[in-house]
Structures are given as C-alpha cells and as structure tokens.
C-alpha atoms as a PDB file:
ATOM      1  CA  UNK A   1     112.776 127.242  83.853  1.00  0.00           C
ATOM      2  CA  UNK A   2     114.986 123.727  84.073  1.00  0.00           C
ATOM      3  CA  UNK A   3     111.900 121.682  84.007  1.00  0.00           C
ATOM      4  CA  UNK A   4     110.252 123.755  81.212  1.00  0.00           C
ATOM      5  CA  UNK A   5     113.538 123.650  78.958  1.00  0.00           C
ATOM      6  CA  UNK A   6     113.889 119.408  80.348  1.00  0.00           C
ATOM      7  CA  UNK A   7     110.053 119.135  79.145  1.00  0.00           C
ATOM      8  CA  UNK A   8     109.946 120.704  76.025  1.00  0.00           C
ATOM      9  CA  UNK A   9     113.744 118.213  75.216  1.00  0.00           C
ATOM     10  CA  UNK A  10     112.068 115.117  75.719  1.00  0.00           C
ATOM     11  CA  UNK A  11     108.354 115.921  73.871  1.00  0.00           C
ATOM     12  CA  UNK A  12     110.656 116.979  71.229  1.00  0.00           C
ATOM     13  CA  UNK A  13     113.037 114.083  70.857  1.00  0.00           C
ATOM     14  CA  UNK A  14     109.892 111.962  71.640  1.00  0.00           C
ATOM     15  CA  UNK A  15     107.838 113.222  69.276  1.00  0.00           C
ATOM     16  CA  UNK A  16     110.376 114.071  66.600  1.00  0.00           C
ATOM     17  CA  UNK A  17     111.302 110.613  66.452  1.00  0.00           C
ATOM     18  CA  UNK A  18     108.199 109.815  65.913  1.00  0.00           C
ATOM     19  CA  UNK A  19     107.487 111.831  63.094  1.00  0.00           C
ATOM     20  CA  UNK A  20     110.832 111.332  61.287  1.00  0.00           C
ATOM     21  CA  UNK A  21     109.790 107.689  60.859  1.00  0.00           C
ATOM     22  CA  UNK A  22     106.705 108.434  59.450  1.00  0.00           C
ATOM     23  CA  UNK A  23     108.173 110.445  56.874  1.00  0.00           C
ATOM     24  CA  UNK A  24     111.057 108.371  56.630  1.00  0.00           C
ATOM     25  CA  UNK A  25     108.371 105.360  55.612  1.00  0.00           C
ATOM     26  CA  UNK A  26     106.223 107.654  53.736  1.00  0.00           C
ATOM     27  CA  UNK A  27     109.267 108.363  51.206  1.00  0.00           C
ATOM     28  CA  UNK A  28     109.497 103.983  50.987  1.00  0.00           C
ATOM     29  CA  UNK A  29     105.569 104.420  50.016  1.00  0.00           C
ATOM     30  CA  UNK A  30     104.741 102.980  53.445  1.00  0.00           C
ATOM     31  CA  UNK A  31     101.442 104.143  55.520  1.00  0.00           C
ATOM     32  CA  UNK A  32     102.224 104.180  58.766  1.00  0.00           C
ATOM     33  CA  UNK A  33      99.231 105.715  60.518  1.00  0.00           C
ATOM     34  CA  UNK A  34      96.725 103.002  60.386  1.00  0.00           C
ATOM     35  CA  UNK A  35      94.601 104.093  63.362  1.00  0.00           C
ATOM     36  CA  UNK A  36      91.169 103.755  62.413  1.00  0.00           C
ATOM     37  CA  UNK A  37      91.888 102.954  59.338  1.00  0.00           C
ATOM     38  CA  UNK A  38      89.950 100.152  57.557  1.00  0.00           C
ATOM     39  CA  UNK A  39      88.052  98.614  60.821  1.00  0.00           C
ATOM     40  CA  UNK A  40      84.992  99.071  62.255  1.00  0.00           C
ATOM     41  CA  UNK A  41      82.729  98.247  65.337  1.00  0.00           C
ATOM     42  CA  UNK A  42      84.791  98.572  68.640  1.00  0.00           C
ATOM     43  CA  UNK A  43      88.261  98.030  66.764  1.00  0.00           C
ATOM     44  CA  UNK A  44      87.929 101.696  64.848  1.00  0.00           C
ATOM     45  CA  UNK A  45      86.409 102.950  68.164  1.00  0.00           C
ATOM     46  CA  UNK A  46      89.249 101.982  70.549  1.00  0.00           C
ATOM     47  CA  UNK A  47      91.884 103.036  67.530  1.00  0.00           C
ATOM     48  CA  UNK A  48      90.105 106.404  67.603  1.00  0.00           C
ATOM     49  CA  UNK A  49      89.852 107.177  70.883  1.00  0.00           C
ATOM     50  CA  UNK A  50      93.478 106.198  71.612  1.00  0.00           C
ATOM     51  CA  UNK A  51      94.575 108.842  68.872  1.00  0.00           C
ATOM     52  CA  UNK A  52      92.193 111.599  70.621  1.00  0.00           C
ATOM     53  CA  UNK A  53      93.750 110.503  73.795  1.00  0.00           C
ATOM     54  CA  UNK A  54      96.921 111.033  72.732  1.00  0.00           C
ATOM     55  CA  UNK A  55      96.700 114.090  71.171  1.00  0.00           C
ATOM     56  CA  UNK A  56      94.715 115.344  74.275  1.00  0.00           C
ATOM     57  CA  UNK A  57      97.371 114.727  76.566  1.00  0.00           C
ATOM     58  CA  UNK A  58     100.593 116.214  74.537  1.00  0.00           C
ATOM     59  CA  UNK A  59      98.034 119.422  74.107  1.00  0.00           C
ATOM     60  CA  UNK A  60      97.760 119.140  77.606  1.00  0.00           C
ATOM     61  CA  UNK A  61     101.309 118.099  78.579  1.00  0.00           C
ATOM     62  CA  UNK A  62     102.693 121.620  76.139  1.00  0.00           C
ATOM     63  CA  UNK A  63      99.923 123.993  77.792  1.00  0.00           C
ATOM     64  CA  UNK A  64     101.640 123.036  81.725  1.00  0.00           C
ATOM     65  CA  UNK A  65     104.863 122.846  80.593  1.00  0.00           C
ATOM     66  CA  UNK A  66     104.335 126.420  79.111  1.00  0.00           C
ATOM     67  CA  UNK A  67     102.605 127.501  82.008  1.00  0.00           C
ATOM     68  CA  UNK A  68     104.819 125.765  84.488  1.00  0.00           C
ATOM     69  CA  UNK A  69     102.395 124.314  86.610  1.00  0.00           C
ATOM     70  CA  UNK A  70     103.316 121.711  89.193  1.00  0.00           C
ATOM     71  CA  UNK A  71     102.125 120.964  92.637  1.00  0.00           C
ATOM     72  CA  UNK A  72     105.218 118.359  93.257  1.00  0.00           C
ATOM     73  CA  UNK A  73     107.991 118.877  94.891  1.00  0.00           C
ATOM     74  CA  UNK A  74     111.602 119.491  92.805  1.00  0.00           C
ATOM     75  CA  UNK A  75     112.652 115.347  94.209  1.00  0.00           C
ATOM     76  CA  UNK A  76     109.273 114.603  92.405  1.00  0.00           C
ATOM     77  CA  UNK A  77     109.762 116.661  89.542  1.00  0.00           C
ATOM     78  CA  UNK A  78     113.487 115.579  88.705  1.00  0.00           C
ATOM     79  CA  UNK A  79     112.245 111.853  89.337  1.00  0.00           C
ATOM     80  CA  UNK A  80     109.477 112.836  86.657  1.00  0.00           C
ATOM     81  CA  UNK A  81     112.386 113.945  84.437  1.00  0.00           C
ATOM     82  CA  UNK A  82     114.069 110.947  84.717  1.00  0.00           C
ATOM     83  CA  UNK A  83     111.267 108.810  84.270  1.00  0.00           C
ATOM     84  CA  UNK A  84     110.317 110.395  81.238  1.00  0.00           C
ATOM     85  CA  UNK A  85     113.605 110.479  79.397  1.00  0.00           C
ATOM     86  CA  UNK A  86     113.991 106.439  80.094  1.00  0.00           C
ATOM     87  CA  UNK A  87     110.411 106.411  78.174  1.00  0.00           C
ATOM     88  CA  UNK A  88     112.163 108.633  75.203  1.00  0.00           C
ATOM     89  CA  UNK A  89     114.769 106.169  75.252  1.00  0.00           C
ATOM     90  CA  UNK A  90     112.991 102.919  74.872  1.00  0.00           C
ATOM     91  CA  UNK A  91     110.604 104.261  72.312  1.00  0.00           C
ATOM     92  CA  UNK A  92     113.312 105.502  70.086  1.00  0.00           C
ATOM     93  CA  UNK A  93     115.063 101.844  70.639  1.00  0.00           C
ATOM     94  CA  UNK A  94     111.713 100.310  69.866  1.00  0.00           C
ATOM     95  CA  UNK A  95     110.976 101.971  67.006  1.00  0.00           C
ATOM     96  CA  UNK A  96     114.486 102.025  65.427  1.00  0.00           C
ATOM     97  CA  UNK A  97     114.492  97.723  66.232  1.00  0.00           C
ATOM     98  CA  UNK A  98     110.909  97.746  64.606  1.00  0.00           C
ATOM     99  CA  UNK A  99     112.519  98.662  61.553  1.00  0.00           C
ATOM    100  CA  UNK A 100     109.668  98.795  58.449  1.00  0.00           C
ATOM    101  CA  UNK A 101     107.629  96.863  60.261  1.00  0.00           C
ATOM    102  CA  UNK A 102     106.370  99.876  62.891  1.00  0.00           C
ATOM    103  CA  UNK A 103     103.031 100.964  62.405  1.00  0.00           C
ATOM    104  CA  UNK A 104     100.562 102.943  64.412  1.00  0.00           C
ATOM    105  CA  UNK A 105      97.747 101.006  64.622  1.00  0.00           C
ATOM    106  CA  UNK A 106      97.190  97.973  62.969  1.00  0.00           C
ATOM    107  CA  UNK A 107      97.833  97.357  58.929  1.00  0.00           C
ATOM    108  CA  UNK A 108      95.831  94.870  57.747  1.00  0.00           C
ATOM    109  CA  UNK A 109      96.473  95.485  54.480  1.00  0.00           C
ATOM    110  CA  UNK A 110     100.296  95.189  54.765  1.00  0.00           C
ATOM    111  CA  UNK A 111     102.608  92.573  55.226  1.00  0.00           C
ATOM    112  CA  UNK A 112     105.059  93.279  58.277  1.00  0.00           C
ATOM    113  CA  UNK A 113     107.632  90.916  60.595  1.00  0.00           C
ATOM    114  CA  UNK A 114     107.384  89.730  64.132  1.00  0.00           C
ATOM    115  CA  UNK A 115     109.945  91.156  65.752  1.00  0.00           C
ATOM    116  CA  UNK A 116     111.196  89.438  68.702  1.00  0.00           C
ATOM    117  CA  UNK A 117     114.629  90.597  68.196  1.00  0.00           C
ATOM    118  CA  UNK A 118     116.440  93.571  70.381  1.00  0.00           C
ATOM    119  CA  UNK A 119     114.659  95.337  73.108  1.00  0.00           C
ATOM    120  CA  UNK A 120     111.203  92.957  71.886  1.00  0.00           C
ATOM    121  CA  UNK A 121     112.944  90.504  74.133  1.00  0.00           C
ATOM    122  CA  UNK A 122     112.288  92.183  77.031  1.00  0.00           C
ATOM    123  CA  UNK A 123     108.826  93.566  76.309  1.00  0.00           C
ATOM    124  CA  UNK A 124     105.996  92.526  73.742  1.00  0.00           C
ATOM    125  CA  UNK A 125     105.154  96.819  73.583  1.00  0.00           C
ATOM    126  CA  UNK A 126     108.214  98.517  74.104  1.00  0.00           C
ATOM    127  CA  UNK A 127     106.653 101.672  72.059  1.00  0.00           C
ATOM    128  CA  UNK A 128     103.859 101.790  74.162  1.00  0.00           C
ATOM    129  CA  UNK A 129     105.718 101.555  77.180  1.00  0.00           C
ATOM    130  CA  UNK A 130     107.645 104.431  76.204  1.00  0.00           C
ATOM    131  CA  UNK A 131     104.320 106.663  75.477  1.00  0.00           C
ATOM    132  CA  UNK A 132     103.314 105.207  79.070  1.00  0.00           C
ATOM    133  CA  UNK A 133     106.887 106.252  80.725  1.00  0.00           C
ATOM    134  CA  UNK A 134     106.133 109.608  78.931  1.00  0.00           C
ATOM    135  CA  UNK A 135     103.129 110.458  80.359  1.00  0.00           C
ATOM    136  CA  UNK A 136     103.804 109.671  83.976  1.00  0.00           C
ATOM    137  CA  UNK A 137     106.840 111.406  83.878  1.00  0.00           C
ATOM    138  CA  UNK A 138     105.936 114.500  82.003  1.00  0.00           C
ATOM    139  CA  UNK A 139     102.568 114.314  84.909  1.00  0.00           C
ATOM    140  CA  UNK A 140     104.959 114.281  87.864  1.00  0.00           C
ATOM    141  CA  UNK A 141     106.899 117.287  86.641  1.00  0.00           C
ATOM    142  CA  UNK A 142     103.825 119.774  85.653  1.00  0.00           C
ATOM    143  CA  UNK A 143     101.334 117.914  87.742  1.00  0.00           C
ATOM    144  CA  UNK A 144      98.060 118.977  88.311  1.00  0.00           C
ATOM    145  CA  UNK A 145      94.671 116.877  88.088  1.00  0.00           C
ATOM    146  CA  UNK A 146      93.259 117.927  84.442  1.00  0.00           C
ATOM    147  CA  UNK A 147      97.102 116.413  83.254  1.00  0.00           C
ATOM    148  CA  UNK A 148      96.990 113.685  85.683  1.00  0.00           C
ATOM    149  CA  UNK A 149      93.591 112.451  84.671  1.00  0.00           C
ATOM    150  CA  UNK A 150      93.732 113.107  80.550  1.00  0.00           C
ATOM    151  CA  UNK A 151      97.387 110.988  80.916  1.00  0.00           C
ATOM    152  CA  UNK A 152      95.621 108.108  82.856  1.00  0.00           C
ATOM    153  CA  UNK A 153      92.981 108.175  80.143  1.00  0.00           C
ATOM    154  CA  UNK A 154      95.625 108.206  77.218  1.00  0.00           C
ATOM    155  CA  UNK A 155      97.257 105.492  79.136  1.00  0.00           C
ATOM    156  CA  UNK A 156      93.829 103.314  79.434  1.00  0.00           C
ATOM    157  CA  UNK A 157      93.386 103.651  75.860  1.00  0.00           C
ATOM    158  CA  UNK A 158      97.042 102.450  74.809  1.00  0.00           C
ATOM    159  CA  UNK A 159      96.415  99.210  76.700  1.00  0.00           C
ATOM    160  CA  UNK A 160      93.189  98.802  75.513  1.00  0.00           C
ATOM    161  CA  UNK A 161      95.098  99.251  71.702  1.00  0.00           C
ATOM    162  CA  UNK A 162      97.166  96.389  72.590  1.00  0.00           C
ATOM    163  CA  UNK A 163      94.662  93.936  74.704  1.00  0.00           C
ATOM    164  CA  UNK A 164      91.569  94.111  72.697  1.00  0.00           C
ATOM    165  CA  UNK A 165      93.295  94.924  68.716  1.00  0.00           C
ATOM    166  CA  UNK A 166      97.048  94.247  68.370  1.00  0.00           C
ATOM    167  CA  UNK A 167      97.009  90.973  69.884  1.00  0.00           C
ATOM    168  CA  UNK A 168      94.091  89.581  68.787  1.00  0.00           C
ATOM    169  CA  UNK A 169      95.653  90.964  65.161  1.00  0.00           C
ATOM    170  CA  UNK A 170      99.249  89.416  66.025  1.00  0.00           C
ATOM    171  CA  UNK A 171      97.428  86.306  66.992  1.00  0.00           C
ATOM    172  CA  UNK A 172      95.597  86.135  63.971  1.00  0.00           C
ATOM    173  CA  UNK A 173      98.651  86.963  61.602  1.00  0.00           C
ATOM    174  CA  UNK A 174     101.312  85.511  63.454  1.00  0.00           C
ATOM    175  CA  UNK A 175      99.457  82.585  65.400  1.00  0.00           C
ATOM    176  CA  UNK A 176     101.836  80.050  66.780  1.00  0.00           C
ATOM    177  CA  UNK A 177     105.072  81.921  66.281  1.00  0.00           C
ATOM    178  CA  UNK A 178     103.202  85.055  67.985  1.00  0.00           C
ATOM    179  CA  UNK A 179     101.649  82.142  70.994  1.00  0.00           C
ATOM    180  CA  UNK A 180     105.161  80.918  71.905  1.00  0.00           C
ATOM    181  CA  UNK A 181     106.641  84.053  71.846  1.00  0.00           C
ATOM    182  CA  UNK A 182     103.968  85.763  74.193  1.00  0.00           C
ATOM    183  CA  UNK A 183     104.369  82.800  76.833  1.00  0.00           C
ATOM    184  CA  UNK A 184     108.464  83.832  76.885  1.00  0.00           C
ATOM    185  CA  UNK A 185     107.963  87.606  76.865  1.00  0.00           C
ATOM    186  CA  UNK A 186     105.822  89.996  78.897  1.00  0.00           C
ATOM    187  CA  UNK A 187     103.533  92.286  77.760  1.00  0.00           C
ATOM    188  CA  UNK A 188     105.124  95.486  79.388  1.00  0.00           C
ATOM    189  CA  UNK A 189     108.768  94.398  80.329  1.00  0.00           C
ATOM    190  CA  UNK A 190     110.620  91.309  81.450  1.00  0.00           C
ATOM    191  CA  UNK A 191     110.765  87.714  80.092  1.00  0.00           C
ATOM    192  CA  UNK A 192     108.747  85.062  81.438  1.00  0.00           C
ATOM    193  CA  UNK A 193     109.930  81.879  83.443  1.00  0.00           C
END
C-alpha cells in the first residue's frame, strides 16, 4: 500500500505540474502543446508517436500501480521511489526555469528564449530527463515486462524528440548561440570540458 500511495504522489505532482503550466500559459494566450502540430514527414511522425508513447506508459504506469504489481524486491522498489521523485524534482525545476518559453514539442510559429540559465546549465533536456527518471523509477517499483517495455519505448521516442526535431529546430533558430552552448553543456546532465 506504501508504494501504491508513493506512486500515485509522484504521477500526481508530476503530472499536475505539468498541466498547471499549460493552463497557466493558456490563460497568457500561449499554445503549449505543439506536438504534431504544423510539421509533416518524419518530424509530425516522431512528435506523434512520442505523445502515444507517453500516454501509453502513464496508462500503463496507473493500471500497476492500481493493481500493485511488482516482481522487485522492496530495496528495488524504494530505490525506484527514489529515483522517480529526483525525476519529479528536476522536471518541476525545468519547467519552472523554462519560464514562457516551455513548450511541448516544437513552436515554430512562436518566438521563445534559449535558456541556458538555472538547472539548463547542467543539462540541455532537463524536462526530458525528468519524464526519463519517471519512467524507470515508476518501472522498478510496479515492474513487470508490458511496463518495462512500453517505458523503454516512451523513453526511445523522447530522445528521438530531441535528436532528430528539437535540435535540429534549436539549431536552426538559435544557431551559433545554441552551437556554443551545446559544446559546454550535455545533452542529459553535466557540463562539458
């Protein structure tokens, strides 16, 4: 019941957060969701897929953490815990340091900021390393294979969001103030040499 009442905490603060900023944006007349939105070829596609992915796995993550499945042990389960809070924590830092710039998905319609300020020193995707952080943990303390294998998908797809749209988009946008500050910070976490 500890795990169950931990899991359904952090999906909620997770995905509350999430959803406050939309509507918090919204009310400034600000689209956030962009996934899909406007592209086409294999930028829509990717886009798409991501957001099935990631609506697979949280339908997936609520259905085991309602029916309390896990094959781990409790050291793997509490580890899972922890794990996944940390990813609450840096996507509600991420997004909050984002500011009005945060989108899901790319807006190519809208003028945003580079931010390279606040926890964007230490990692080029901070959101997305929270939404990976998420799933691992939330896996390790209901796991089974059909959540294991939809979270590695979901997790596929983010990084395919950021290696084949959001930085070829940042590049495009941003281009030399986006080049220098990819060689100083890391895609994922920690600064470069």
């Amino acid at each position: 019941m500890g795990f169950q009442i931990a899991g359904i905490a952090i999906l909620l603060l997770f995905y509350g957060c999430y959803l406050i900023k939309m509507m918090s944006q919204w009310k400034k007349g600000i689209k956030t969701d962009q996934i899909g939105k406007g592209k086409t070829g294999p930028v829509k596609t990717i886009e798409l897929t991501m957001k099935a992915a990631t609506y697979t796995v949280l339908a997936t993550e609520i259905i085991s953490i309602a029916l309390n499945i896990s094959y781990c042990e409790t050291a793997v389960r509490i580890a899972g815990t922890l794990i996944a809070a940390t990813g609450v924590a840096i996507f509600i830092v991420s997004v909050w340091t984002m500011q009005d710039s945060w989108r899901a998905g790319v807006a190519k319609t809208e003028k945003t900021r580079l931010i390279t300020g606040g926890i964007y020193q230490m990692s080029r995707n901070p959101a997305f390393l929270g939404f990976d952080l998420l799933y691992i943990g939330i896996a390790m303390m209901f796991f089974h294979l059909v959540l294991l294998v939809i979270s590695l998908f979901a997790i596929v797809m983010l990084h395919l969001q950021i290696v084949k749209v959001e930085e070829n988009f940042l590049m495009e946008v941003f281009g030399e103030e986006y080049r220098g500050y990819r060689q100083k910070v890391c895609r994922y976490w920690g600064r470069k040499r």
